[in-house]
N, C-alpha and C. Protein backbone atom coordinates (compact mmCIF):
# COMPACT_ATOMS: atom_id res chain seq x y z
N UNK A 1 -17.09 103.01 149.01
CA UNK A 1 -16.34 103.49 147.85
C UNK A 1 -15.50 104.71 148.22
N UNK A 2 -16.12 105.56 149.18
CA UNK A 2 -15.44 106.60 149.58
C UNK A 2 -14.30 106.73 150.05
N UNK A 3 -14.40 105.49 151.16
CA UNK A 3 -12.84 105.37 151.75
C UNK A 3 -11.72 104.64 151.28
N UNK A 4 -12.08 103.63 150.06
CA UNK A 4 -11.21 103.08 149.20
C UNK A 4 -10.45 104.06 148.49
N UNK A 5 -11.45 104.97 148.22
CA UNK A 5 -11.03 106.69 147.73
C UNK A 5 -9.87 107.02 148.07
N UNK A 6 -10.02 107.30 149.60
CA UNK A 6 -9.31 108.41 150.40
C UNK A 6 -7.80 107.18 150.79
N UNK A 7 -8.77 106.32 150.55
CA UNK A 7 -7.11 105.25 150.99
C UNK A 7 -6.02 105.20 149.64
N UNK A 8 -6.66 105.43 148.46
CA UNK A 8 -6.04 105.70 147.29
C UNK A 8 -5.27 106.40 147.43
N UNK A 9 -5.91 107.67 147.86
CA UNK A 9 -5.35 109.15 147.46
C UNK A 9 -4.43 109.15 148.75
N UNK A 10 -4.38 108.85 149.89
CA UNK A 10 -3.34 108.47 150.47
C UNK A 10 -2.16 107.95 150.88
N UNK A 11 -2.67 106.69 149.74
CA UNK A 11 -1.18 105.99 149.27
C UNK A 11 -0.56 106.83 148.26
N UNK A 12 -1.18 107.41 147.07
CA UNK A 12 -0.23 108.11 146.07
C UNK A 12 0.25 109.29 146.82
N UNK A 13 -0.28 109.89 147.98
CA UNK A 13 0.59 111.26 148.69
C UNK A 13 1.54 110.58 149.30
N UNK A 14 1.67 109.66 149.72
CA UNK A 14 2.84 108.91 150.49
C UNK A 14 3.75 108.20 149.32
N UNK A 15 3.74 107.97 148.83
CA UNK A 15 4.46 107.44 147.50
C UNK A 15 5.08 108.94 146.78
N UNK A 16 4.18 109.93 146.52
CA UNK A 16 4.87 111.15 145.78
C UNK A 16 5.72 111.57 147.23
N UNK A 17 5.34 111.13 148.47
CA UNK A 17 6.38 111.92 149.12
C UNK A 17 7.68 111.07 148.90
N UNK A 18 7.55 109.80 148.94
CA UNK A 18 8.73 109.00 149.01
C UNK A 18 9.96 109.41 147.66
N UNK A 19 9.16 110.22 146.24
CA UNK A 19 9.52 110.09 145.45
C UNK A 19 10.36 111.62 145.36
N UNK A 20 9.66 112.43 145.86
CA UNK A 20 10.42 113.48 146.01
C UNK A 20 11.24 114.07 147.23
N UNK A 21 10.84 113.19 148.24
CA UNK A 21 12.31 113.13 148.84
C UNK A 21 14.06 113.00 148.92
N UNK A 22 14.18 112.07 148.05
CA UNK A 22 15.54 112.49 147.15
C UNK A 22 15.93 113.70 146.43
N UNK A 23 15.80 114.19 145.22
CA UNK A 23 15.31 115.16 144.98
C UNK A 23 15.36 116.53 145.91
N UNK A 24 14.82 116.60 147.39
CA UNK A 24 14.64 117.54 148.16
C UNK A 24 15.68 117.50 149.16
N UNK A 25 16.66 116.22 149.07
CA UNK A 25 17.98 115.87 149.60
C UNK A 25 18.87 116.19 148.82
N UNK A 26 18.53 116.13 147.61
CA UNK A 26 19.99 116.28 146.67
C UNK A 26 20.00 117.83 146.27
N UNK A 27 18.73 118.83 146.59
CA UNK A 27 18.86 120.09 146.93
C UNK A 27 19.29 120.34 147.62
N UNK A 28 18.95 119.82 149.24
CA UNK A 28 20.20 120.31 150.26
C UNK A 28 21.41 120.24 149.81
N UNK A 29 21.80 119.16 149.72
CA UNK A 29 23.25 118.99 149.38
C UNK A 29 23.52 120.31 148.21
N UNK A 30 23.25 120.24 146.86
CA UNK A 30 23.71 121.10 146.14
C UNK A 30 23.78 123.11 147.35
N UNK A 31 22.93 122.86 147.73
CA UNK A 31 22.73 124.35 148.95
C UNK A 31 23.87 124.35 149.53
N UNK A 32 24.28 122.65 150.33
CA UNK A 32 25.28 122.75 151.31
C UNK A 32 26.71 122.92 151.26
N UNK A 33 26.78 122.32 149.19
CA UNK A 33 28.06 122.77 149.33
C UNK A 33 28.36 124.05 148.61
N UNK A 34 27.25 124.87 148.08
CA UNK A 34 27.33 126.26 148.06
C UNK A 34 27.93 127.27 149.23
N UNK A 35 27.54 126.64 150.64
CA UNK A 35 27.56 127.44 151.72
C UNK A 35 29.09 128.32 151.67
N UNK A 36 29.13 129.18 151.64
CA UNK A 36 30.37 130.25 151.21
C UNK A 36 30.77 130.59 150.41
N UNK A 37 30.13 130.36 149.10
CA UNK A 37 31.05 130.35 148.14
C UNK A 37 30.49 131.74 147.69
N UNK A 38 31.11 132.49 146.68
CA UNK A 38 31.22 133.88 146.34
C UNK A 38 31.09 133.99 144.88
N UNK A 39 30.21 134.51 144.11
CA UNK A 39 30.36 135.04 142.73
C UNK A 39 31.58 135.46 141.96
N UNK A 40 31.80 135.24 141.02
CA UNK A 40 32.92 135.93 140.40
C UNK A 40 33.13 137.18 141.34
N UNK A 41 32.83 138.17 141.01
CA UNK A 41 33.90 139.58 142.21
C UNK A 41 32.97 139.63 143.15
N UNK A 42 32.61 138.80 143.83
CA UNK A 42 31.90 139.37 144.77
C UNK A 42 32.90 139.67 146.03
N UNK A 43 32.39 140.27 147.44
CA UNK A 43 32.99 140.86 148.66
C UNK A 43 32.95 140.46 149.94
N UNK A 44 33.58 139.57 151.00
CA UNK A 44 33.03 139.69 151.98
C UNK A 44 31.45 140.44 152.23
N UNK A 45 30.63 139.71 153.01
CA UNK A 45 29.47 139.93 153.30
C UNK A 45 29.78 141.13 154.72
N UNK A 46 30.97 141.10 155.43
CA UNK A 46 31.12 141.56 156.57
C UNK A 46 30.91 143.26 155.63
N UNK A 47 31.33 143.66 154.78
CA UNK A 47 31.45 144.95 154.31
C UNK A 47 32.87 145.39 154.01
N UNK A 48 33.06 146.22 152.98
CA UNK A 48 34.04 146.91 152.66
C UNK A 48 34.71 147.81 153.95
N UNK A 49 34.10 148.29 154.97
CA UNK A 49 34.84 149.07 156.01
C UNK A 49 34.77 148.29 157.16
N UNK A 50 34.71 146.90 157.24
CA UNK A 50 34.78 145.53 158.42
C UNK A 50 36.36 146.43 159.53
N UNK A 51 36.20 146.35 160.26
CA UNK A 51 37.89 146.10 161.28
C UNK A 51 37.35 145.12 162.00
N UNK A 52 38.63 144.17 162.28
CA UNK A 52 38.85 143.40 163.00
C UNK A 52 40.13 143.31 164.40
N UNK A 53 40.29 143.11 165.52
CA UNK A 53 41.51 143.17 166.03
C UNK A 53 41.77 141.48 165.87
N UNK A 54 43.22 141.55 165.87
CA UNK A 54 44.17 140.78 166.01
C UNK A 54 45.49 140.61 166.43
N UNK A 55 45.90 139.66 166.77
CA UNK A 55 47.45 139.86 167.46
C UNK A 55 48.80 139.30 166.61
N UNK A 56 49.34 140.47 166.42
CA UNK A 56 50.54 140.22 165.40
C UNK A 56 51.55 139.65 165.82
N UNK A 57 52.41 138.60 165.68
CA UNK A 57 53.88 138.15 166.05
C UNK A 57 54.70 138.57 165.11
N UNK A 58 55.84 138.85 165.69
CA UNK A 58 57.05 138.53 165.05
C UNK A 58 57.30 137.78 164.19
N UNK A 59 57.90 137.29 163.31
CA UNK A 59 59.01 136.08 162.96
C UNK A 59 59.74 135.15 163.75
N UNK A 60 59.85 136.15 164.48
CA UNK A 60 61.00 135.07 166.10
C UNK A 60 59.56 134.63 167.12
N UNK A 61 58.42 134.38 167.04
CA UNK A 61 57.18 134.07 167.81
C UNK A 61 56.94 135.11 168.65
N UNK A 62 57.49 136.75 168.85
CA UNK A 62 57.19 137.30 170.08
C UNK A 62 55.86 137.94 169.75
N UNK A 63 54.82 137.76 170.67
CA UNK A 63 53.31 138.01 170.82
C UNK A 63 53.82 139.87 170.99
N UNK A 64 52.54 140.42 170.20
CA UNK A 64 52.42 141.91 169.86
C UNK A 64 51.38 142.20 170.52
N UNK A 65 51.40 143.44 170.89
CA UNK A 65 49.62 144.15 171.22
C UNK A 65 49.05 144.17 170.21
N UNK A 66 47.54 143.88 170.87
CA UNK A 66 46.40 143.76 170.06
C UNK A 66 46.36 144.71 168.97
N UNK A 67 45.86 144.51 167.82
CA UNK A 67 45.95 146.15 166.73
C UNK A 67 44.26 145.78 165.92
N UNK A 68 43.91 147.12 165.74
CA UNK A 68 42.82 146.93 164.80
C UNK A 68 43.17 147.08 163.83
N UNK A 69 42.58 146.18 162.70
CA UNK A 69 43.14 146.26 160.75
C UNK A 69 42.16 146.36 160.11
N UNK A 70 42.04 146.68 158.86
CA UNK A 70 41.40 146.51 158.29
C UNK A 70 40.70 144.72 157.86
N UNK A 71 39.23 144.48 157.64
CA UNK A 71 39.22 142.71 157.42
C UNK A 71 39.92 143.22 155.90
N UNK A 72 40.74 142.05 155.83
CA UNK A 72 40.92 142.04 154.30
C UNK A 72 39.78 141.14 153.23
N UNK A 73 39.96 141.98 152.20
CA UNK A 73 38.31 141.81 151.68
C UNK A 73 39.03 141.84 149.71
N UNK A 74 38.50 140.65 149.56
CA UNK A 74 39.48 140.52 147.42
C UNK A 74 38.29 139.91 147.08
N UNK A 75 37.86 140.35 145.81
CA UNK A 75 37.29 139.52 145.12
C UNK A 75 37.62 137.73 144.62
N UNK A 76 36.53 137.32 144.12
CA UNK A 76 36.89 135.99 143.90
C UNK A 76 38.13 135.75 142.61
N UNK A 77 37.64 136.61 141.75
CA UNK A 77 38.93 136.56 141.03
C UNK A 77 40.43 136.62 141.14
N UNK A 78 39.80 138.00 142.12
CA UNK A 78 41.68 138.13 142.71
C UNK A 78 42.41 136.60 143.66
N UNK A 79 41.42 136.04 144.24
CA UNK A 79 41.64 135.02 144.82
C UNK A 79 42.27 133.89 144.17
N UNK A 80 41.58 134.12 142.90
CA UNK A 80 42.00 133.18 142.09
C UNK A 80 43.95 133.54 141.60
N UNK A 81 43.70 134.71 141.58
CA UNK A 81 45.07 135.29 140.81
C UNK A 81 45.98 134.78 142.21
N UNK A 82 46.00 135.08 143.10
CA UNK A 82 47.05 134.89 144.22
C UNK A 82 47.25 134.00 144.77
N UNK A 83 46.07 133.05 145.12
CA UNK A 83 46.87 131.49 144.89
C UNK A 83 46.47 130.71 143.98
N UNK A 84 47.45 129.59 144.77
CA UNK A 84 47.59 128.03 143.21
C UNK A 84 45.90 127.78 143.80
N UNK A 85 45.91 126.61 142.82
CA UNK A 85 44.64 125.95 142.50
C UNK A 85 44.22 125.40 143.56
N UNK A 86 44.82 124.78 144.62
CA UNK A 86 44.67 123.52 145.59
C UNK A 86 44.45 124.54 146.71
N UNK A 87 45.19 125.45 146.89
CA UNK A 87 45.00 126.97 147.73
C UNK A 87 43.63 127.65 147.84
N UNK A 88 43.11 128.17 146.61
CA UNK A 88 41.87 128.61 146.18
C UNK A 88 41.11 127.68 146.79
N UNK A 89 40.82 126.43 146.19
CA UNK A 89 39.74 125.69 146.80
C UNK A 89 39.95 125.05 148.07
N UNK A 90 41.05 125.42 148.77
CA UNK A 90 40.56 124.86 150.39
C UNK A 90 40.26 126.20 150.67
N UNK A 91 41.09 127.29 151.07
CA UNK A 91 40.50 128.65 151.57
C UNK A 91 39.26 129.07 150.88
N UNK A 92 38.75 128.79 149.78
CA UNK A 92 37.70 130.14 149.62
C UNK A 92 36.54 129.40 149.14
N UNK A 93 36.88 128.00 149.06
CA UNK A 93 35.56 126.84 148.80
C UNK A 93 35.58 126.19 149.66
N UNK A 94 36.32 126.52 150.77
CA UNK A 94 35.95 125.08 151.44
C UNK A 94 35.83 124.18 151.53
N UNK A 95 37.33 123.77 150.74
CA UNK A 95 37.53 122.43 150.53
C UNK A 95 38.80 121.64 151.52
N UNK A 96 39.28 120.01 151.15
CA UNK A 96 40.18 119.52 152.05
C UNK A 96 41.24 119.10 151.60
N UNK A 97 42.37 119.23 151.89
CA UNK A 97 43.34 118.18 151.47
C UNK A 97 43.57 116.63 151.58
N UNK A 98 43.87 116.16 150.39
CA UNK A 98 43.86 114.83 150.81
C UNK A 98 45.04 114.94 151.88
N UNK A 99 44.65 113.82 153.13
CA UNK A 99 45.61 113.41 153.68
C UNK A 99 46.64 112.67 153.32
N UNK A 100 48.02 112.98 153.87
CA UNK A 100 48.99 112.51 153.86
C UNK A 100 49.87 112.97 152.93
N UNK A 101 49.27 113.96 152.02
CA UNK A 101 49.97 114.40 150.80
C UNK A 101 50.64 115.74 150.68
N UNK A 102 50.84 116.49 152.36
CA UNK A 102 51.94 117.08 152.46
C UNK A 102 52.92 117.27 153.26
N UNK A 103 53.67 118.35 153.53
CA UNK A 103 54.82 117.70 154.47
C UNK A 103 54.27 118.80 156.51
N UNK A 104 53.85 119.20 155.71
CA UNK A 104 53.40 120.48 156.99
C UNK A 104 53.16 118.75 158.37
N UNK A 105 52.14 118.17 157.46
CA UNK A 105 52.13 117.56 159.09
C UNK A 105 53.21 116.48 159.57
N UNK A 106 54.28 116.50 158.99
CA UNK A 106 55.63 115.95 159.51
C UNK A 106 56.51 116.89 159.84
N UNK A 107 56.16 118.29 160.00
CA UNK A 107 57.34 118.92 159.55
C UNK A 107 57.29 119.20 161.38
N UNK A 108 58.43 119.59 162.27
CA UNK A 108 58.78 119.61 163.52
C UNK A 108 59.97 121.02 163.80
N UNK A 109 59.70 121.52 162.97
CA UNK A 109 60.94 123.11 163.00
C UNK A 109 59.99 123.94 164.17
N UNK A 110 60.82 124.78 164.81
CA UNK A 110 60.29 125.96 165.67
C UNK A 110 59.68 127.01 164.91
N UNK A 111 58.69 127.35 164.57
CA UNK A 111 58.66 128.66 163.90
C UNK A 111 56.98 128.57 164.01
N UNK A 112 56.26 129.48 163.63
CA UNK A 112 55.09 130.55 162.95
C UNK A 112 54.37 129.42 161.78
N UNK A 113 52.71 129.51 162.35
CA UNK A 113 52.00 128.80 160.81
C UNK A 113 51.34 129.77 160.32
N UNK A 114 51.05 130.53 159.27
CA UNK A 114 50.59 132.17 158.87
C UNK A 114 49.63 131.37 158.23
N UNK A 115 48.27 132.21 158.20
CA UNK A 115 47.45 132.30 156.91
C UNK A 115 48.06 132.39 155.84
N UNK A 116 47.44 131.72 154.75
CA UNK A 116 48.14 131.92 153.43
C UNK A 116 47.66 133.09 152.43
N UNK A 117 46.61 133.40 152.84
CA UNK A 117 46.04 134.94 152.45
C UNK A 117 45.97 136.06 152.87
N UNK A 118 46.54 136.05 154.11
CA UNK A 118 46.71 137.08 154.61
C UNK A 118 48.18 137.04 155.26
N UNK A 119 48.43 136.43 155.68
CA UNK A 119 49.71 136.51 156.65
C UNK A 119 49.13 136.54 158.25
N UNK A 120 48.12 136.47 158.52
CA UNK A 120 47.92 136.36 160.51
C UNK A 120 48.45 135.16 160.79
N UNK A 121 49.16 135.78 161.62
CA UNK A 121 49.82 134.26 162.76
C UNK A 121 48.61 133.33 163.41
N UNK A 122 49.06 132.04 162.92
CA UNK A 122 47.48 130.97 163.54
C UNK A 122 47.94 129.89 164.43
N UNK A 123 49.16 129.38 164.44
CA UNK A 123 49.49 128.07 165.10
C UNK A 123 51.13 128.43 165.54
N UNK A 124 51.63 128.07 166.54
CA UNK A 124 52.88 127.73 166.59
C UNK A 124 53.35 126.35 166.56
N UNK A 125 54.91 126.27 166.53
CA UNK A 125 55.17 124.62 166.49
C UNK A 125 55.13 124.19 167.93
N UNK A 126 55.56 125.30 169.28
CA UNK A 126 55.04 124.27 170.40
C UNK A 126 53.56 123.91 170.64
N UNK A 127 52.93 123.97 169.70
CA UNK A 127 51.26 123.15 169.98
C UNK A 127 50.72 122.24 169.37
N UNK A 128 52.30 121.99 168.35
CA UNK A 128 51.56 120.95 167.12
C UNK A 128 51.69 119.49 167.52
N UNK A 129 51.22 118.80 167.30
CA UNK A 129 51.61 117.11 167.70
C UNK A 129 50.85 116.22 166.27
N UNK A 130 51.46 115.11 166.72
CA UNK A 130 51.14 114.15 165.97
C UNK A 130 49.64 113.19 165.94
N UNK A 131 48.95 113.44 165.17
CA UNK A 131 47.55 112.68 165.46
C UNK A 131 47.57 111.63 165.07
N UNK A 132 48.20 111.41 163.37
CA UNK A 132 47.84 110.15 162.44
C UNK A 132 47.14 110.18 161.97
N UNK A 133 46.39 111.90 161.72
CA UNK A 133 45.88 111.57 160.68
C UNK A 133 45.82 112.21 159.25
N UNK A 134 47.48 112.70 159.15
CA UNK A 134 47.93 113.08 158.02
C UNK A 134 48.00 114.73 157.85
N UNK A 135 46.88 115.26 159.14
CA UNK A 135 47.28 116.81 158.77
C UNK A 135 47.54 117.28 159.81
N UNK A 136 48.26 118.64 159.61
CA UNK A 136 49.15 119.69 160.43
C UNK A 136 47.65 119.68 162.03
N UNK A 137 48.60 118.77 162.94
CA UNK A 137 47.51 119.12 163.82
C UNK A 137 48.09 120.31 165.00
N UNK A 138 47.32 120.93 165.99
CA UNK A 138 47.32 121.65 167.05
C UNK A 138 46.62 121.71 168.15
N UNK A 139 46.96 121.93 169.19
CA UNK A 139 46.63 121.50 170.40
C UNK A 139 45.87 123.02 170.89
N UNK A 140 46.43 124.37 170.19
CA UNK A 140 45.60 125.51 170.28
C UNK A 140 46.04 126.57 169.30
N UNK A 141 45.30 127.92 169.24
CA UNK A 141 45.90 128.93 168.49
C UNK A 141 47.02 129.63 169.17
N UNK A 142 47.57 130.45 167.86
CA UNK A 142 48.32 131.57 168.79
C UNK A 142 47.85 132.33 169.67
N UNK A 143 46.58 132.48 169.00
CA UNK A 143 45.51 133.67 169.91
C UNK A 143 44.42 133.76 169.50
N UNK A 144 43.44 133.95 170.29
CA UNK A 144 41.87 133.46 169.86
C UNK A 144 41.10 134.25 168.90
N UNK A 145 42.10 135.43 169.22
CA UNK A 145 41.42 136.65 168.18
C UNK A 145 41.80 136.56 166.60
N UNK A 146 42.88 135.72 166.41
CA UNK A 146 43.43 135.74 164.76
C UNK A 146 42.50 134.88 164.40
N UNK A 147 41.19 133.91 165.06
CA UNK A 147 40.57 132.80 164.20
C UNK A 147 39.11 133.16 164.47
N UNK A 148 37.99 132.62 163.91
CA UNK A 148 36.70 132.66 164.09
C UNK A 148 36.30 131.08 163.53
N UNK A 149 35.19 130.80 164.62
CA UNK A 149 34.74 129.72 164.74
C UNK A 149 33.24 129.40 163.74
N UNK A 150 32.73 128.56 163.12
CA UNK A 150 31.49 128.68 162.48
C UNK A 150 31.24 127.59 162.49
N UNK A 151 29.42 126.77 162.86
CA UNK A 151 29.03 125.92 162.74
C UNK A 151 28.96 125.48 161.61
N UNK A 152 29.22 124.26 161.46
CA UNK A 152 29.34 123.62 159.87
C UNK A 152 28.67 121.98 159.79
N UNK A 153 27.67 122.22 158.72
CA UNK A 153 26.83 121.24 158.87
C UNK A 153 27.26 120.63 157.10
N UNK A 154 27.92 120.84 156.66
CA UNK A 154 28.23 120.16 154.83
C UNK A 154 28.24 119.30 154.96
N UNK A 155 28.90 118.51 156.37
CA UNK A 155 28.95 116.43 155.90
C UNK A 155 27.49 116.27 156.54
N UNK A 156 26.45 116.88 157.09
CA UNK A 156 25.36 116.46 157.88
C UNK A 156 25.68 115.47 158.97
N UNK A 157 26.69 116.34 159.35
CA UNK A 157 27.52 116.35 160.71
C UNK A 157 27.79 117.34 161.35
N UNK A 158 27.30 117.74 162.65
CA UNK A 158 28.06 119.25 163.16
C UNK A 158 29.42 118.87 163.49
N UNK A 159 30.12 120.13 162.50
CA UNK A 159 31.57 120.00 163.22
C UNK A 159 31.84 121.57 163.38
N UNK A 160 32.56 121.98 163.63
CA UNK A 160 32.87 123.20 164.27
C UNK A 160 34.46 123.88 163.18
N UNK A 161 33.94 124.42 162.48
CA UNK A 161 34.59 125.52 160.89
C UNK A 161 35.73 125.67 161.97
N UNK A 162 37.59 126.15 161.53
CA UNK A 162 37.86 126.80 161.68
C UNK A 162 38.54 127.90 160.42
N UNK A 163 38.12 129.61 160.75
CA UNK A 163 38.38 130.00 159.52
C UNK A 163 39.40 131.60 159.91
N UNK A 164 40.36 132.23 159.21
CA UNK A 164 40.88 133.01 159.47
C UNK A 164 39.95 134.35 159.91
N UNK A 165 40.46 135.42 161.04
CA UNK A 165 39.90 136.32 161.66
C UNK A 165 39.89 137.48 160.75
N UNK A 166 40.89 137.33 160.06
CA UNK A 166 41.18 138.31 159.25
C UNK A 166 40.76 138.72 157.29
N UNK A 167 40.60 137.88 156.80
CA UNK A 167 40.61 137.02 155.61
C UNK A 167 39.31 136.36 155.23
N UNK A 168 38.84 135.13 156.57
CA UNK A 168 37.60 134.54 156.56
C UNK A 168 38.12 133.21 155.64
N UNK A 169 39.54 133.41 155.59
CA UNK A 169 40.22 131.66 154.83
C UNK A 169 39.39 130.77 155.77
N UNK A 170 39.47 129.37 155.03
CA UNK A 170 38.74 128.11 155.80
C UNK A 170 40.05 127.63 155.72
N UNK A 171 40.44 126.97 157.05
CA UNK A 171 41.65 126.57 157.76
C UNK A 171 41.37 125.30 157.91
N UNK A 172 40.64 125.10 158.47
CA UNK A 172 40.02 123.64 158.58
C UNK A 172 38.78 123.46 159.56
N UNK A 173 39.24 122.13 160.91
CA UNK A 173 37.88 122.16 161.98
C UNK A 173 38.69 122.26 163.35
N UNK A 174 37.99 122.30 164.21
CA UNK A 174 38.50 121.73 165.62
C UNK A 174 37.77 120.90 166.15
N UNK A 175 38.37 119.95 167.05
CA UNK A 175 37.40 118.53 167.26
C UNK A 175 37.98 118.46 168.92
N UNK A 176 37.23 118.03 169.97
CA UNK A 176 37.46 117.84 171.23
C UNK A 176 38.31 116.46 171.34
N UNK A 177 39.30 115.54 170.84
CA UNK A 177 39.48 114.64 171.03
C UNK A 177 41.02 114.71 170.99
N UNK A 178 41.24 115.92 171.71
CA UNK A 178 43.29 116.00 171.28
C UNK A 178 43.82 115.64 172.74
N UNK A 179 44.87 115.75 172.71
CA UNK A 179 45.89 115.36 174.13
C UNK A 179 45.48 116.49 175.18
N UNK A 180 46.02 116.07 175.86
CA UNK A 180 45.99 117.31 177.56
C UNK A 180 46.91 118.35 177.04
N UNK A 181 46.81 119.78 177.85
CA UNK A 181 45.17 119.47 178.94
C UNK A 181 44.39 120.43 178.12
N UNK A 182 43.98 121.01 176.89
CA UNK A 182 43.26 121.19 176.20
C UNK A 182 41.91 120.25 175.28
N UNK A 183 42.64 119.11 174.96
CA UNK A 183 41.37 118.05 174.52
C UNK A 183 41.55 118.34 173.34
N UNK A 184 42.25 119.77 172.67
CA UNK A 184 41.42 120.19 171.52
C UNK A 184 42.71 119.64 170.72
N UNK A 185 41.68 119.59 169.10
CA UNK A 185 42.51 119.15 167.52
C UNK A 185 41.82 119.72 166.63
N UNK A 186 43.18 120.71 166.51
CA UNK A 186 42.91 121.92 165.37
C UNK A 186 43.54 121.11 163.90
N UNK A 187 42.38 120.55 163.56
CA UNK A 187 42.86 119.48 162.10
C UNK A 187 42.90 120.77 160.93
N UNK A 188 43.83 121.20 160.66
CA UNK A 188 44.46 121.92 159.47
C UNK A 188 44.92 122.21 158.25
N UNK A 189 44.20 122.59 157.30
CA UNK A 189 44.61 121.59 155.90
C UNK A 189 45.93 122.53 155.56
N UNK A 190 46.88 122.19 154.76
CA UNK A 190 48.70 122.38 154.80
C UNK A 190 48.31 124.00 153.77
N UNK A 191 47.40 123.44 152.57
CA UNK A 191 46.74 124.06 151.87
C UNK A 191 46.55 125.37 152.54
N UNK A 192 46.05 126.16 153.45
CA UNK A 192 45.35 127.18 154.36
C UNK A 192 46.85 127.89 154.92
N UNK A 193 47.92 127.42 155.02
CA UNK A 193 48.99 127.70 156.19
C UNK A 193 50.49 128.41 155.03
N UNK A 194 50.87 128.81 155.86
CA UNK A 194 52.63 129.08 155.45
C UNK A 194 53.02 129.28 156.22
N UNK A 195 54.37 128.21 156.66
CA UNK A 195 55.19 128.06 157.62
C UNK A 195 56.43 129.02 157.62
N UNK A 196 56.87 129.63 158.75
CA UNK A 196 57.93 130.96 158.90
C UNK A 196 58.76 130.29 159.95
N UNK A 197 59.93 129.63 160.04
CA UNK A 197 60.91 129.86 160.71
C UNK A 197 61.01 130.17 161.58
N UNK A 198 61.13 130.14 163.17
CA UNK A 198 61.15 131.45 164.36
C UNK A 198 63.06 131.72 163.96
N UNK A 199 63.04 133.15 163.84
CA UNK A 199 64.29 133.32 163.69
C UNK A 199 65.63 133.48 164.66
């Protein structure tokens, strides 16, 4: 009788696990796509007195000495106030553009791709190429110091964040599968960028 018992009580712990396993998945998820997101005014976590260096260009692409700045640091509201809607939620939620639905990744002019919240220079047009798959791609940065890299697990996939150095905008990812002789594809949502002319 005892072990009919314990075989009971073993099947219902394996059954309540089966049952609250969903449940303990659909918590991750709700966690995962929290990951960055900010309270009404809340602040960069880096701190109100953060510096960062970065390298400033021109307008005409000419590379500057390194400078230390202040990180720029806005509440969520203000975020809200300074860009459009589709803006807000790729930079500061971490979200994507649908593909194909802007012109950045057709566009082939010489010039500067800026953060859209800050203004740091992130991409030029000699690095951009064509992938197919609808967004502003790149073959590298302007400079390694205007970007920061972060592991990103939201699809329960590692892919590799890319997000502004300055700002902490979400830009998009980078993926090892681009042309020579880098490999790399800086997939970019159009959303994250403002394009400048080289003059």
């Amino acid at each position: 009788m005892r072990l009919v018992f314990e075989a009971l009580k073993e099947e219902i712990t394996r059954r309540r696990a089966l049952l609250i396993t969903p449940f303990a998945f659909a918590g991750l998820v709700a966690i995962s796509s929290r990951k960055g997101s900010h309270s009404e005014d809340s602040v960069s976590a880096n701190g109100p007195n953060s510096e960062v260096v970065i390298v400033p260009f021109q307008d005409n692409g000419e590379r500057l000495a390194p400078v230390t700045v202040p990180k720029l640091i806005r509440s969520d509201s203000q975020w809200r106030k300074l860009l459009n809607a589709e803006q807000y939620y790729v930079t500061r939620r971490q979200g994507t553009d649908t593909a194909f639905t802007g012109t950045y990744y057709l566009l082939h002019d010489r010039g500067l791709f800026r953060c859209i919240g800050c203004g740091t220079a992130l991409f030029c047009s000699d690095a951009k190429f064509d992938s197919g798959t609808g967004w502003p791609s790149f073959t590298a940065v302007v400079a390694e110091e205007n970007i920061q890299t972060n592991r990103d697990m939201s699809m329960f996939i590692e892919r590799v964040e890319v997000a502004c150095k300055r700002c902490d905008a979400h830009l998009g990812h980078v993926f090892n599968d681009g042309p020579e002789p880098s490999y790399l594809r800086y997939c970019i949502n159009e959303s994250s960028l403002t394009f400048v002319r080289c003059s």
